[in-house]
N, C-alpha and C. Protein backbone atom coordinates (compact mmCIF):
# COMPACT_ATOMS: atom_id res chain seq x y z
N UNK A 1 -2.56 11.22 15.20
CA UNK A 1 -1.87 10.04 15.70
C UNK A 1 -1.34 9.25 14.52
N UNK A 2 0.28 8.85 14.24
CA UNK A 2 0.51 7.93 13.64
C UNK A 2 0.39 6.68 13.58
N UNK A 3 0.37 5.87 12.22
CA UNK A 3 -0.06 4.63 12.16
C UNK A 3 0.85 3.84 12.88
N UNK A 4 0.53 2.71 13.37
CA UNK A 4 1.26 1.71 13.96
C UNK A 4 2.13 0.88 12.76
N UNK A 5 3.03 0.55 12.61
CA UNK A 5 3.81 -0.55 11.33
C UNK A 5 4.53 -2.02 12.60
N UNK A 6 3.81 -3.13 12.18
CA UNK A 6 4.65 -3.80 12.33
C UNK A 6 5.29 -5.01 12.06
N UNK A 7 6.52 -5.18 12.10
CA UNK A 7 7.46 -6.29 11.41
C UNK A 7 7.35 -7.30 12.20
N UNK A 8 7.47 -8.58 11.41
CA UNK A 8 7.94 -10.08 11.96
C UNK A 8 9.64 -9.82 12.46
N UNK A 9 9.74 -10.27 13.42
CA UNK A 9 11.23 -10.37 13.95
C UNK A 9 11.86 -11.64 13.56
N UNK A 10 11.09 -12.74 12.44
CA UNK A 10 11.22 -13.95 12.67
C UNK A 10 11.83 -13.83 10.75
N UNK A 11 12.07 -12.96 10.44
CA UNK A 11 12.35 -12.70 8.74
C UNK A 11 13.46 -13.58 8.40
N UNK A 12 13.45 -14.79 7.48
CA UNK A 12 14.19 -15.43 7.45
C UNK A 12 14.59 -17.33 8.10
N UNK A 13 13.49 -16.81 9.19
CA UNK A 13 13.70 -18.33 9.96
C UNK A 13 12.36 -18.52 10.31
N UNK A 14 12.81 -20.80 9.88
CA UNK A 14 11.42 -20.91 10.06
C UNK A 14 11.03 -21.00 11.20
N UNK A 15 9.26 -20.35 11.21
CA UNK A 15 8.37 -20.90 12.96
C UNK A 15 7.81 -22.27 13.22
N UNK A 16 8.80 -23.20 12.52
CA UNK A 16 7.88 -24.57 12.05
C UNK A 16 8.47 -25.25 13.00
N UNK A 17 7.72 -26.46 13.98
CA UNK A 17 8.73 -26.95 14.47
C UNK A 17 7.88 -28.99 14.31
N UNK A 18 8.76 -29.54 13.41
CA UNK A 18 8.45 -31.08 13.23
C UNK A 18 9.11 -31.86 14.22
N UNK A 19 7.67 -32.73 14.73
CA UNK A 19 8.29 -33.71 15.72
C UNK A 19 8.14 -34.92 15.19
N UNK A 20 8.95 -35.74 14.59
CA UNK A 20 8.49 -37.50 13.45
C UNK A 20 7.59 -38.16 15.03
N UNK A 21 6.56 -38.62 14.23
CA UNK A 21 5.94 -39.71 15.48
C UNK A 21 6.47 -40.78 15.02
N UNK A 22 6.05 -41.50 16.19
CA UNK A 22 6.83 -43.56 16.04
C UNK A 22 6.33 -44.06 14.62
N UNK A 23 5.73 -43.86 13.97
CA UNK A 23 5.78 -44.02 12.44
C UNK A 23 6.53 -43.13 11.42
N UNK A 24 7.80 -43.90 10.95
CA UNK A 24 8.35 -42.86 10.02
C UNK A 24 8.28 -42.07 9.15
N UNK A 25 8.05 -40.99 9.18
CA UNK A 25 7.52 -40.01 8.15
C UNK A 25 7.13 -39.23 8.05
N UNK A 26 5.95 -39.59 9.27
CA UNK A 26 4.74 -38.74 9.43
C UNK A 26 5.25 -37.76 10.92
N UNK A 27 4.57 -36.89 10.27
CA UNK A 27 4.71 -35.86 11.55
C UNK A 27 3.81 -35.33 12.13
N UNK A 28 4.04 -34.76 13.57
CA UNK A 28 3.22 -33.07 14.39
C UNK A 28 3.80 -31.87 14.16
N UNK A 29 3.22 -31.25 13.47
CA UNK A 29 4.13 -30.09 13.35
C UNK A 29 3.61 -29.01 14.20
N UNK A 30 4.39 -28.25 15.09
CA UNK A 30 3.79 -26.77 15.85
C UNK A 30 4.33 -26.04 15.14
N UNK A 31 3.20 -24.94 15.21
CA UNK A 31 3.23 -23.25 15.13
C UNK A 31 3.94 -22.69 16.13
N UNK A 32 4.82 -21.62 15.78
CA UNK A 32 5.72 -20.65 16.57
C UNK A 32 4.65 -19.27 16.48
N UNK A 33 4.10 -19.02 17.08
CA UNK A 33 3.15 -17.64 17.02
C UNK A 33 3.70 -16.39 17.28
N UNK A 34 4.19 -15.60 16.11
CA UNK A 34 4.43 -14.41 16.43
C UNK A 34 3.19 -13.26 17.20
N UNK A 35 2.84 -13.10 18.25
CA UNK A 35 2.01 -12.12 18.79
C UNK A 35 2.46 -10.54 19.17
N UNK A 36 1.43 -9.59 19.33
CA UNK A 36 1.16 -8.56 19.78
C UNK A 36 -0.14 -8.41 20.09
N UNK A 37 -0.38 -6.80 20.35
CA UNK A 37 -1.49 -6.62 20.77
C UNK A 37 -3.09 -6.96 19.55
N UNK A 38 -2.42 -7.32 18.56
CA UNK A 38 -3.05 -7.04 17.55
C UNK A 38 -4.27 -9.28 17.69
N UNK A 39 -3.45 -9.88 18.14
CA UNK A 39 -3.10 -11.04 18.14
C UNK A 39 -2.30 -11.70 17.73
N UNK A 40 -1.88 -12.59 16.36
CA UNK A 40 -0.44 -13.28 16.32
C UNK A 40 -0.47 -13.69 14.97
N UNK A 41 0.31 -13.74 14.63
CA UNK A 41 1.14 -14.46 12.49
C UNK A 41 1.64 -15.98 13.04
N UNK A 42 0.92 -16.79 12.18
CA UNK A 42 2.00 -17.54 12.45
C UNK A 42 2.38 -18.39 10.98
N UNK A 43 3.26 -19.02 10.52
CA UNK A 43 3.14 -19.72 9.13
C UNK A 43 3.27 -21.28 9.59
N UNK A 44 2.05 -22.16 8.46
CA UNK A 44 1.49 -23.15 8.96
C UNK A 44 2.46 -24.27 7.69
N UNK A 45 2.80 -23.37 6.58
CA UNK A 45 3.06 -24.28 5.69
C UNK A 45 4.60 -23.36 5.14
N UNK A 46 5.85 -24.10 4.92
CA UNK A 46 6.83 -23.30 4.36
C UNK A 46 7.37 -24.44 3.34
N UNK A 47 7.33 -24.46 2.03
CA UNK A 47 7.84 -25.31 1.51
C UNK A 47 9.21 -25.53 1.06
N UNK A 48 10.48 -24.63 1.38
CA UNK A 48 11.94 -24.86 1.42
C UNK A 48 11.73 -25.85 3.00
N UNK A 49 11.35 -25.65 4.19
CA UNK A 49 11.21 -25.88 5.48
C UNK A 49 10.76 -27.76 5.39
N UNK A 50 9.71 -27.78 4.20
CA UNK A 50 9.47 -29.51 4.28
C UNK A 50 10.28 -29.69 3.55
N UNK A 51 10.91 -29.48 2.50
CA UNK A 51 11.84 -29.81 1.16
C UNK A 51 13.23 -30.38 1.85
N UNK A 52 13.18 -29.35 3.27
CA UNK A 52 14.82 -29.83 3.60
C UNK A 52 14.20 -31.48 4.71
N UNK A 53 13.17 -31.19 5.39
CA UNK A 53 13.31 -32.91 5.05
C UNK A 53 12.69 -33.97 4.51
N UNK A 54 12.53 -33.94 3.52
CA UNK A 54 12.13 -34.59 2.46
C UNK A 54 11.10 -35.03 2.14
N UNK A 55 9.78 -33.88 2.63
CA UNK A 55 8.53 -34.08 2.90
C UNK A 55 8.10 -33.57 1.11
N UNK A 56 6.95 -33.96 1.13
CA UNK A 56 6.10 -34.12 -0.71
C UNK A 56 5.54 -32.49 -0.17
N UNK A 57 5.89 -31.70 -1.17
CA UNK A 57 5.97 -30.43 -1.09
C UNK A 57 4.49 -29.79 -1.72
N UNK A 58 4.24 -30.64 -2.91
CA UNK A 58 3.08 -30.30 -4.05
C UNK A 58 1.55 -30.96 -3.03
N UNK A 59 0.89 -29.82 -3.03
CA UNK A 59 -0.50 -29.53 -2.88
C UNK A 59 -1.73 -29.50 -3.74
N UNK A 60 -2.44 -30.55 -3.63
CA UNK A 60 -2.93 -29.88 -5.28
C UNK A 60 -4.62 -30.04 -4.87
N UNK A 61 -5.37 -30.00 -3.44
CA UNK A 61 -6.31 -29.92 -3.35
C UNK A 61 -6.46 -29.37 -2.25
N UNK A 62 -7.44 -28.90 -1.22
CA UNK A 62 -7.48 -28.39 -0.25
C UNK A 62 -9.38 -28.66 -0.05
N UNK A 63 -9.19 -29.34 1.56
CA UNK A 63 -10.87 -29.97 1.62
C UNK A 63 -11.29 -29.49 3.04
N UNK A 64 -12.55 -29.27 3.36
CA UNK A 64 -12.96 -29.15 4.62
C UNK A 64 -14.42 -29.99 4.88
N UNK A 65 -14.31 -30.96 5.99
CA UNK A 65 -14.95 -31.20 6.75
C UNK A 65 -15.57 -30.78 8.16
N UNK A 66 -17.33 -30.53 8.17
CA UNK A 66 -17.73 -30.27 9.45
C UNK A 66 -18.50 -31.17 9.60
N UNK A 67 -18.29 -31.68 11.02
CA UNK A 67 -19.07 -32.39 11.67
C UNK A 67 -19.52 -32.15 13.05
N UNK A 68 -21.04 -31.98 12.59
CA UNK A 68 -22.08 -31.94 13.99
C UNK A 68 -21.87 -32.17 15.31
N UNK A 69 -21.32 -33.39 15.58
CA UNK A 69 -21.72 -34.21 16.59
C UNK A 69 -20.43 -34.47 16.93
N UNK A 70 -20.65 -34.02 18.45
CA UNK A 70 -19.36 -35.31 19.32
C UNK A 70 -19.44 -36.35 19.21
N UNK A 71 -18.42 -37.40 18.59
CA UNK A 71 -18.31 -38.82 18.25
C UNK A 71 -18.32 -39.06 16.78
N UNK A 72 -18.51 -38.48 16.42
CA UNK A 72 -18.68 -38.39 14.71
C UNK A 72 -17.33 -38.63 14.63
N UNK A 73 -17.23 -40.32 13.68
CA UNK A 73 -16.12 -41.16 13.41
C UNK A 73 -16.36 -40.90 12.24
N UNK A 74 -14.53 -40.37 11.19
CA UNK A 74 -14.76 -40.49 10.16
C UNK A 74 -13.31 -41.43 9.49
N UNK A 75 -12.93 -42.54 8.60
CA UNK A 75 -11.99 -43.28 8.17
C UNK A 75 -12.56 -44.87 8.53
N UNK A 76 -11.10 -45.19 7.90
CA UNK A 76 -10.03 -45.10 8.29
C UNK A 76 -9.86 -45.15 6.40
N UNK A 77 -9.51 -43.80 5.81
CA UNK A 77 -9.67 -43.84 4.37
C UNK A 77 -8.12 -44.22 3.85
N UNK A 78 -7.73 -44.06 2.75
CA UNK A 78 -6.69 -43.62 2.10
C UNK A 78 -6.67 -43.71 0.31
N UNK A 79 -5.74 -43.32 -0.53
CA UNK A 79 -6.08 -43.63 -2.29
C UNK A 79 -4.97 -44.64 -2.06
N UNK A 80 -5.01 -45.77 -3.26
CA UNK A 80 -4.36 -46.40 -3.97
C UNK A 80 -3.67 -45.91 -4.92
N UNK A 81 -2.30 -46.69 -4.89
CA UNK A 81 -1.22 -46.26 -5.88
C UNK A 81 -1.81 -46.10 -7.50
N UNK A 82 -1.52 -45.21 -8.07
CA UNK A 82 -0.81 -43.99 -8.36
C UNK A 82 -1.25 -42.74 -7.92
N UNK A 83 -2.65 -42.98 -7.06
CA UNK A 83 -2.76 -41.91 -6.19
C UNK A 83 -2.89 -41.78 -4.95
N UNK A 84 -1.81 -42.29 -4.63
CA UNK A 84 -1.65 -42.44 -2.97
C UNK A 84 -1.26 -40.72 -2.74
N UNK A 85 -2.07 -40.09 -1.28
CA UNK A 85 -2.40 -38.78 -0.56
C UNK A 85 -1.03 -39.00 0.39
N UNK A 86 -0.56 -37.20 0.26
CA UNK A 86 0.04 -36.93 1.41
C UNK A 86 -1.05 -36.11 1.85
N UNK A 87 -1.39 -35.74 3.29
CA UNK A 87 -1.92 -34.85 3.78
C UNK A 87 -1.62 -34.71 5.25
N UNK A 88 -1.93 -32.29 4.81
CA UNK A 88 -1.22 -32.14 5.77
C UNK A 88 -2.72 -31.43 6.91
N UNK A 89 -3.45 -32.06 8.19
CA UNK A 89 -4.63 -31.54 8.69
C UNK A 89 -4.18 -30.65 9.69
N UNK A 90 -5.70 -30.12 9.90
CA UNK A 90 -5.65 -29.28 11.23
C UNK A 90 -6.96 -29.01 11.48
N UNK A 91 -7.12 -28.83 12.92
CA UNK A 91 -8.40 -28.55 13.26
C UNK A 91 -8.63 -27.30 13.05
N UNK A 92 -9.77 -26.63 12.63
CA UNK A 92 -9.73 -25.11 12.99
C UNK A 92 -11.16 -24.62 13.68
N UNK A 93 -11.78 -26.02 14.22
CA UNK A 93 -12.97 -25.01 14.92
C UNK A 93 -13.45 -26.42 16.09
N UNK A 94 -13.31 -26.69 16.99
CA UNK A 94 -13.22 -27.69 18.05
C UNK A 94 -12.19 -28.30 18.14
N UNK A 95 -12.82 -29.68 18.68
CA UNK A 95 -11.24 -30.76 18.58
C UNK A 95 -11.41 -31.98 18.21
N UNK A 96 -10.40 -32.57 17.77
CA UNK A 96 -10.68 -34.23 17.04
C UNK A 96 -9.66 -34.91 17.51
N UNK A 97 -9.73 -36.32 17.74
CA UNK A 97 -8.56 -37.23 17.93
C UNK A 97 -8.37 -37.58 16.51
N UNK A 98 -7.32 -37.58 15.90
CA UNK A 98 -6.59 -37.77 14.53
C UNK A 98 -6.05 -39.20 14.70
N UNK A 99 -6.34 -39.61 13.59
CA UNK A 99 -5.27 -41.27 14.34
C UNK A 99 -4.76 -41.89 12.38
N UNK A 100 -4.06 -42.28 12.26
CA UNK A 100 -3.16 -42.78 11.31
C UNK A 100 -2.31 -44.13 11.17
N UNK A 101 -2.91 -45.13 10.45
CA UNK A 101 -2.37 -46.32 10.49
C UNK A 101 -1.42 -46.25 8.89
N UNK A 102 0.18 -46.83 9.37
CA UNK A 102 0.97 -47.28 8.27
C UNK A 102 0.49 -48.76 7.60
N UNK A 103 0.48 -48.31 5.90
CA UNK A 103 0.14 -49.51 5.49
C UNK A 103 1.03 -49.70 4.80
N UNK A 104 2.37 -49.11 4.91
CA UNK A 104 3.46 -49.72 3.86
C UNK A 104 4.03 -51.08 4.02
N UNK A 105 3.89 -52.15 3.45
CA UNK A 105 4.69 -53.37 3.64
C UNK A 105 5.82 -53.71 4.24
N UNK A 106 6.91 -52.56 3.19
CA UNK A 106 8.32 -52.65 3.72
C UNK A 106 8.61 -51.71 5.18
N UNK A 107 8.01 -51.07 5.57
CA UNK A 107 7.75 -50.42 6.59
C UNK A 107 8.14 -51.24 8.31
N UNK A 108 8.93 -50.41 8.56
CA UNK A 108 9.04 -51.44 9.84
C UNK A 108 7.84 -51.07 11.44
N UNK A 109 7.15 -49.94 10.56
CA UNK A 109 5.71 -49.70 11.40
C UNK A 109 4.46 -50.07 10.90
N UNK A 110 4.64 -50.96 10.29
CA UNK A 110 3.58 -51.78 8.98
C UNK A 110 2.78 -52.45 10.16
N UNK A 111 1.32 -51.67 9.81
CA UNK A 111 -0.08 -51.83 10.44
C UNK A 111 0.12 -51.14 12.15
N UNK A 112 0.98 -50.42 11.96
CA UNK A 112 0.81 -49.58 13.70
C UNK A 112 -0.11 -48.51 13.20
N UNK A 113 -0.36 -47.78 14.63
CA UNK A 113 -1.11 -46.68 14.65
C UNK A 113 -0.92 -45.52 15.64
N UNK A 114 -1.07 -44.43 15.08
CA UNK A 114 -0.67 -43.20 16.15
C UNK A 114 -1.81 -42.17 16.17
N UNK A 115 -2.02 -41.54 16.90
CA UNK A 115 -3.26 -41.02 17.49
C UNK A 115 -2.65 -39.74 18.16
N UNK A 116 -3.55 -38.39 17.14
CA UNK A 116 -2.75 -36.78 18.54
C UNK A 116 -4.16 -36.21 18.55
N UNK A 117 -4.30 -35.39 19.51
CA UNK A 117 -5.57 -34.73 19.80
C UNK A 117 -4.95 -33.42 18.93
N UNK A 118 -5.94 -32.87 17.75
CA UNK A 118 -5.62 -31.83 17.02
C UNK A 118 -7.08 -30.94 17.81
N UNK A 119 -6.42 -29.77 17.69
CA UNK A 119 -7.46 -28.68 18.37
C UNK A 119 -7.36 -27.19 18.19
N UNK A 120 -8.34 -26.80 18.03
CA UNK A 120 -8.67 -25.22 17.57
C UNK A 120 -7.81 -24.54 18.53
N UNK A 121 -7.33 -24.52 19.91
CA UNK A 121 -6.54 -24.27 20.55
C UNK A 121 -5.21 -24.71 20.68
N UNK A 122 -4.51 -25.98 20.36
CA UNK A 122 -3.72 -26.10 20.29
C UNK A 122 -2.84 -26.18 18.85
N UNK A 123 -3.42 -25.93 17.54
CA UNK A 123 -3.28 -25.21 17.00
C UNK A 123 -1.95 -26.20 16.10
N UNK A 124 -1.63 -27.80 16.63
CA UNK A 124 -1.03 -28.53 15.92
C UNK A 124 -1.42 -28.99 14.66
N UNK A 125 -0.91 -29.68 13.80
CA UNK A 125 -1.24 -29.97 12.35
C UNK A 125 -0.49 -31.51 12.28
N UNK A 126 -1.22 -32.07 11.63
CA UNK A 126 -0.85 -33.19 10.96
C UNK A 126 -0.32 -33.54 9.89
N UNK A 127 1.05 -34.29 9.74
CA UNK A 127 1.46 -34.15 7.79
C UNK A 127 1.36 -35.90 8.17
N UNK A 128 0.80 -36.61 7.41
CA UNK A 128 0.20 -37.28 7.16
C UNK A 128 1.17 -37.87 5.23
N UNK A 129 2.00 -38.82 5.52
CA UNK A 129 2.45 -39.74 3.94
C UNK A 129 2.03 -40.21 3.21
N UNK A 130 2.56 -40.48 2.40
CA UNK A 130 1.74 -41.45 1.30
C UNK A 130 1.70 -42.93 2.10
N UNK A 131 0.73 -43.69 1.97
CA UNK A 131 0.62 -45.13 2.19
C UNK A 131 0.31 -45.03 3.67
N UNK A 132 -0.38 -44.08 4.21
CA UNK A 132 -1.06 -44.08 5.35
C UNK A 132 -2.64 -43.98 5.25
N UNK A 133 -3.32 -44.88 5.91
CA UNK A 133 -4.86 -43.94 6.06
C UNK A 133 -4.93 -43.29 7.25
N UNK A 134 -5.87 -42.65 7.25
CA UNK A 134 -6.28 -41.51 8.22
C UNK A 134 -7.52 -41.55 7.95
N UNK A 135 -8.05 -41.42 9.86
CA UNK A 135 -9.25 -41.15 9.91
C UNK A 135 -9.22 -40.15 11.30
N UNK A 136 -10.27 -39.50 11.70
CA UNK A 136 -10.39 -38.74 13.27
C UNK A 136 -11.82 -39.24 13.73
N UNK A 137 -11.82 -39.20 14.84
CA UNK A 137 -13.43 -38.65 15.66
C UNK A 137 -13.53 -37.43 16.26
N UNK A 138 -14.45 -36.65 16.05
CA UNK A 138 -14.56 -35.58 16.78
C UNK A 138 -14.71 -35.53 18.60
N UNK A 139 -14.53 -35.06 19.23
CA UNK A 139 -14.50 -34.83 20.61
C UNK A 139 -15.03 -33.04 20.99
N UNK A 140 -15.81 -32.52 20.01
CA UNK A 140 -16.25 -31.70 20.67
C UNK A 140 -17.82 -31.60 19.41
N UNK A 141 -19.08 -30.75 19.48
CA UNK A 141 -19.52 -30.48 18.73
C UNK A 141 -19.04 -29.49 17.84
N UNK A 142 -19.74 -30.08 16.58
CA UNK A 142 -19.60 -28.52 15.45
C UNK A 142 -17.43 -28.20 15.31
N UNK A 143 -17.96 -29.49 15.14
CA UNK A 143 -15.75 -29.24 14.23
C UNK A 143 -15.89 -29.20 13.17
N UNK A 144 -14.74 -28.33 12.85
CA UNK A 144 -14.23 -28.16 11.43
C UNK A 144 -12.45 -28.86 11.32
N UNK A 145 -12.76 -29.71 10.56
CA UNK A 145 -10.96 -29.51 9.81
C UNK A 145 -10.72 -29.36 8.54
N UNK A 146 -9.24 -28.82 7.95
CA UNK A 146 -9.02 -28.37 7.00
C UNK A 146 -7.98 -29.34 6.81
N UNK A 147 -7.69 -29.71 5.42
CA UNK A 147 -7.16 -30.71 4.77
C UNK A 147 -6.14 -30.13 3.36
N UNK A 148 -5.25 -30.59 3.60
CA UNK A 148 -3.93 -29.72 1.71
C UNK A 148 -3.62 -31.86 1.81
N UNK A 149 -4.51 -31.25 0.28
CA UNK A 149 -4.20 -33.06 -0.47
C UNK A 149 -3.12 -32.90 -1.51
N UNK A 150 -2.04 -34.18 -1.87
CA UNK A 150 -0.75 -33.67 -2.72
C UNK A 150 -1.54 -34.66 -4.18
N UNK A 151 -2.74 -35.31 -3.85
CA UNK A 151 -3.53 -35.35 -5.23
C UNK A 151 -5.18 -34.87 -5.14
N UNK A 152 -5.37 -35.10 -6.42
CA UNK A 152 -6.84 -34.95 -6.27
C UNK A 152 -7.89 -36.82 -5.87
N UNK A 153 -9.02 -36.25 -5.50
CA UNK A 153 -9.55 -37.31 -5.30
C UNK A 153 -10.07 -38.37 -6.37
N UNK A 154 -9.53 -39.34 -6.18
CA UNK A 154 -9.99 -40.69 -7.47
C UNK A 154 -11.10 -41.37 -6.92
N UNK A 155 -12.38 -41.36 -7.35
CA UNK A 155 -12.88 -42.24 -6.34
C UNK A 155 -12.69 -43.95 -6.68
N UNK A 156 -11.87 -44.12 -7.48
CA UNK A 156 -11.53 -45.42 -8.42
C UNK A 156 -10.84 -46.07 -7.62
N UNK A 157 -9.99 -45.35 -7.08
CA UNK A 157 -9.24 -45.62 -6.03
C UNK A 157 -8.91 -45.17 -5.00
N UNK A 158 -10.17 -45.00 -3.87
CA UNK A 158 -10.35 -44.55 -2.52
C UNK A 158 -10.44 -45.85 -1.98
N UNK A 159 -9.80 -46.16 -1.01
CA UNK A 159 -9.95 -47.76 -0.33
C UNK A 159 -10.02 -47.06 1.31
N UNK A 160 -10.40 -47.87 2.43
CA UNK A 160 -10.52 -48.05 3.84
C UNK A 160 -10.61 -49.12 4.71
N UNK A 161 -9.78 -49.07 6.03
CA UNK A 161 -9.29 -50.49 6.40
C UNK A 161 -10.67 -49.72 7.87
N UNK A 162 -11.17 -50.95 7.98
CA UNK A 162 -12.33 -50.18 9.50
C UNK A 162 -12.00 -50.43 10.21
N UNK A 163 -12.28 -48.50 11.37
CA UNK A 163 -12.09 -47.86 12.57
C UNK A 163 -11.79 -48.63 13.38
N UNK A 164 -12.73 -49.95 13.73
CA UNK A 164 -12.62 -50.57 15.10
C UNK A 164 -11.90 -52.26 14.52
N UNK A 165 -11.12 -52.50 13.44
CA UNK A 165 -10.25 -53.40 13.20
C UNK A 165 -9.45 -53.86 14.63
N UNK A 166 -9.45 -55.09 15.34
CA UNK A 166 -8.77 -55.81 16.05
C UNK A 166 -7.02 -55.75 15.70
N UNK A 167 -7.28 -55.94 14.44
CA UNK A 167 -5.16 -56.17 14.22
C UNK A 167 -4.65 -54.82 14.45
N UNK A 168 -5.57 -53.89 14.38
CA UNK A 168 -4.96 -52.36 14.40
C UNK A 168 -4.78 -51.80 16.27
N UNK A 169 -6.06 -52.13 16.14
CA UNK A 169 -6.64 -51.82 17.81
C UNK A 169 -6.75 -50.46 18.75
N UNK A 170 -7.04 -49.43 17.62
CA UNK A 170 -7.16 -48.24 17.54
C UNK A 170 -7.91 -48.27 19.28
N UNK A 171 -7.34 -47.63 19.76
CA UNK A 171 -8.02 -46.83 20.95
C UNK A 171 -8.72 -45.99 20.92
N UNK A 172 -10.33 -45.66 20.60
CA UNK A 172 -10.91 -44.08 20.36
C UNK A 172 -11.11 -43.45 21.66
N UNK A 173 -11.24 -41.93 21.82
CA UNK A 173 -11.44 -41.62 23.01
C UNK A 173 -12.68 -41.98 23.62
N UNK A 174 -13.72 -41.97 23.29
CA UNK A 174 -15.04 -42.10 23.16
C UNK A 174 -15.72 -42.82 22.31
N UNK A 175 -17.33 -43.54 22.70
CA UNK A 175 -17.69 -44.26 21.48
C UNK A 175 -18.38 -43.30 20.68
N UNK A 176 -17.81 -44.04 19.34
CA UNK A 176 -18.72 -43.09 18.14
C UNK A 176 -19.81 -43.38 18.10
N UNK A 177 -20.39 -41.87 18.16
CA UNK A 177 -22.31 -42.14 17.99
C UNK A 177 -22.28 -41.71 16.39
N UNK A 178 -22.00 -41.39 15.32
CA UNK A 178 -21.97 -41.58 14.13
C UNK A 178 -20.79 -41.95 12.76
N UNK A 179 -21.05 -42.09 12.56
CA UNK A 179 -19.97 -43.22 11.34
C UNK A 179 -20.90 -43.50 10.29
N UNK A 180 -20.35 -43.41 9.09
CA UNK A 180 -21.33 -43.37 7.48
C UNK A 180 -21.17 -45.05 7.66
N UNK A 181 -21.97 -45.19 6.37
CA UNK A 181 -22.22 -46.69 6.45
C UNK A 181 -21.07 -47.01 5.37
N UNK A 182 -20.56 -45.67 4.89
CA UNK A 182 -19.38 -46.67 3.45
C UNK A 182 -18.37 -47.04 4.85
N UNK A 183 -18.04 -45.98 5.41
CA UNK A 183 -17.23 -46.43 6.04
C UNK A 183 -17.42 -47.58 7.39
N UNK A 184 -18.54 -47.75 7.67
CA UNK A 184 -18.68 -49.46 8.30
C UNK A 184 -18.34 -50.52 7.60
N UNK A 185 -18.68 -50.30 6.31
CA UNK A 185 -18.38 -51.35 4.83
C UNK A 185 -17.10 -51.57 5.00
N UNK A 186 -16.27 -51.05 5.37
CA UNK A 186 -14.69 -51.43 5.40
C UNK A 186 -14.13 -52.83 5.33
N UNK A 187 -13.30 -53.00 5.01
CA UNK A 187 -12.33 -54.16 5.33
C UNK A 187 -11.60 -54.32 6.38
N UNK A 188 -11.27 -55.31 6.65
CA UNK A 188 -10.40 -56.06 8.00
C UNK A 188 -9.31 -56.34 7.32
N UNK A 189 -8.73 -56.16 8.47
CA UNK A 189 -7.28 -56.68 7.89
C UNK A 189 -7.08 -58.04 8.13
């Protein structure tokens, strides 16, 4: 019996598809899944594909978080300038509500917030700008997400505005039954 060979039909074009949320910048990006019997290819990251719109291309860390517990609140983090994070997430083993507040000044979404359910099944990703924090809660046990940082971590300048801030008014799906204590320490806006 001969071997099976097979090609992407997709050679040349990207499977990326960016939707901007009501904060400018930041995006959802879906996977186009090439399948067969085998299961499916899909490409999560193409960097001519962010370049054409004018997304921060350079990667220069890559992090994973697991957390135990349904409710496990983690943010609302971000770095300070000169190392302000782009990052681009994804769930890869349960599901999390992702949520992202703009802290740019000149920003005409300055202190909003947007919120997507990222999930091992649905298989969306988060690109995440500079001058945003980000934080998630988990909504299932035993999640994993994976994280591409465009710096490395300073802890000189790691700052966080907290989860349950009034001026923000983050909606969580559920209450968090765990949250670290740096991050209770937070600031108000």
């Amino acid at each position: 019996m001969g071997r099976k060979i097979y090609h992407s039909n997709s050679r040349g074009k990207s499977n990326l598809k960016f939707i901007e949320t009501k904060l400018k910048g930041a995006y959802v990006i879906e996977i186009e899944k090439n399948e067969d019997e085998r299961g499916f290819f899909a490409r999560i990251f193409e960097r001519k594909r962010f370049s054409e719109l004018g997304l921060d291309t350079e990667l220069f860390q890559c992090n994973i978080s697991f957390n135990k517990q349904k409710g496990t609140l983690r943010g609302m983090h971000y770095q300070d300038l000169p190392y302000g994070e782009v990052k681009i997430v994804r769930c890869t083993r349960g599901k999390i509500f992702d949520v992202i507040i703009d802290l740019r000044p000149d920003s005409l979404t300055y202190r909003n917030w947007f919120g997507i359910e990222l999930s091992y099944e649905n298989y969306k990703i988060m690109y995440i700008p500079k001058g945003f924090a980000h934080g998630f809660q988990t909504l299932e046990e035993d999640t994993e997400i994976f994280y591409h940082m465009s710096d490395c971590y300073m802890p000189e300048y790691a700052r966080g505005i907290r989860w349950d801030d009034k001026a923000i008014g983050i909606k969580w799906p559920i209450k968090p039954t765990t949250i670290s204590e740096n991050d209770q320490s937070y600031r108000l806006l």
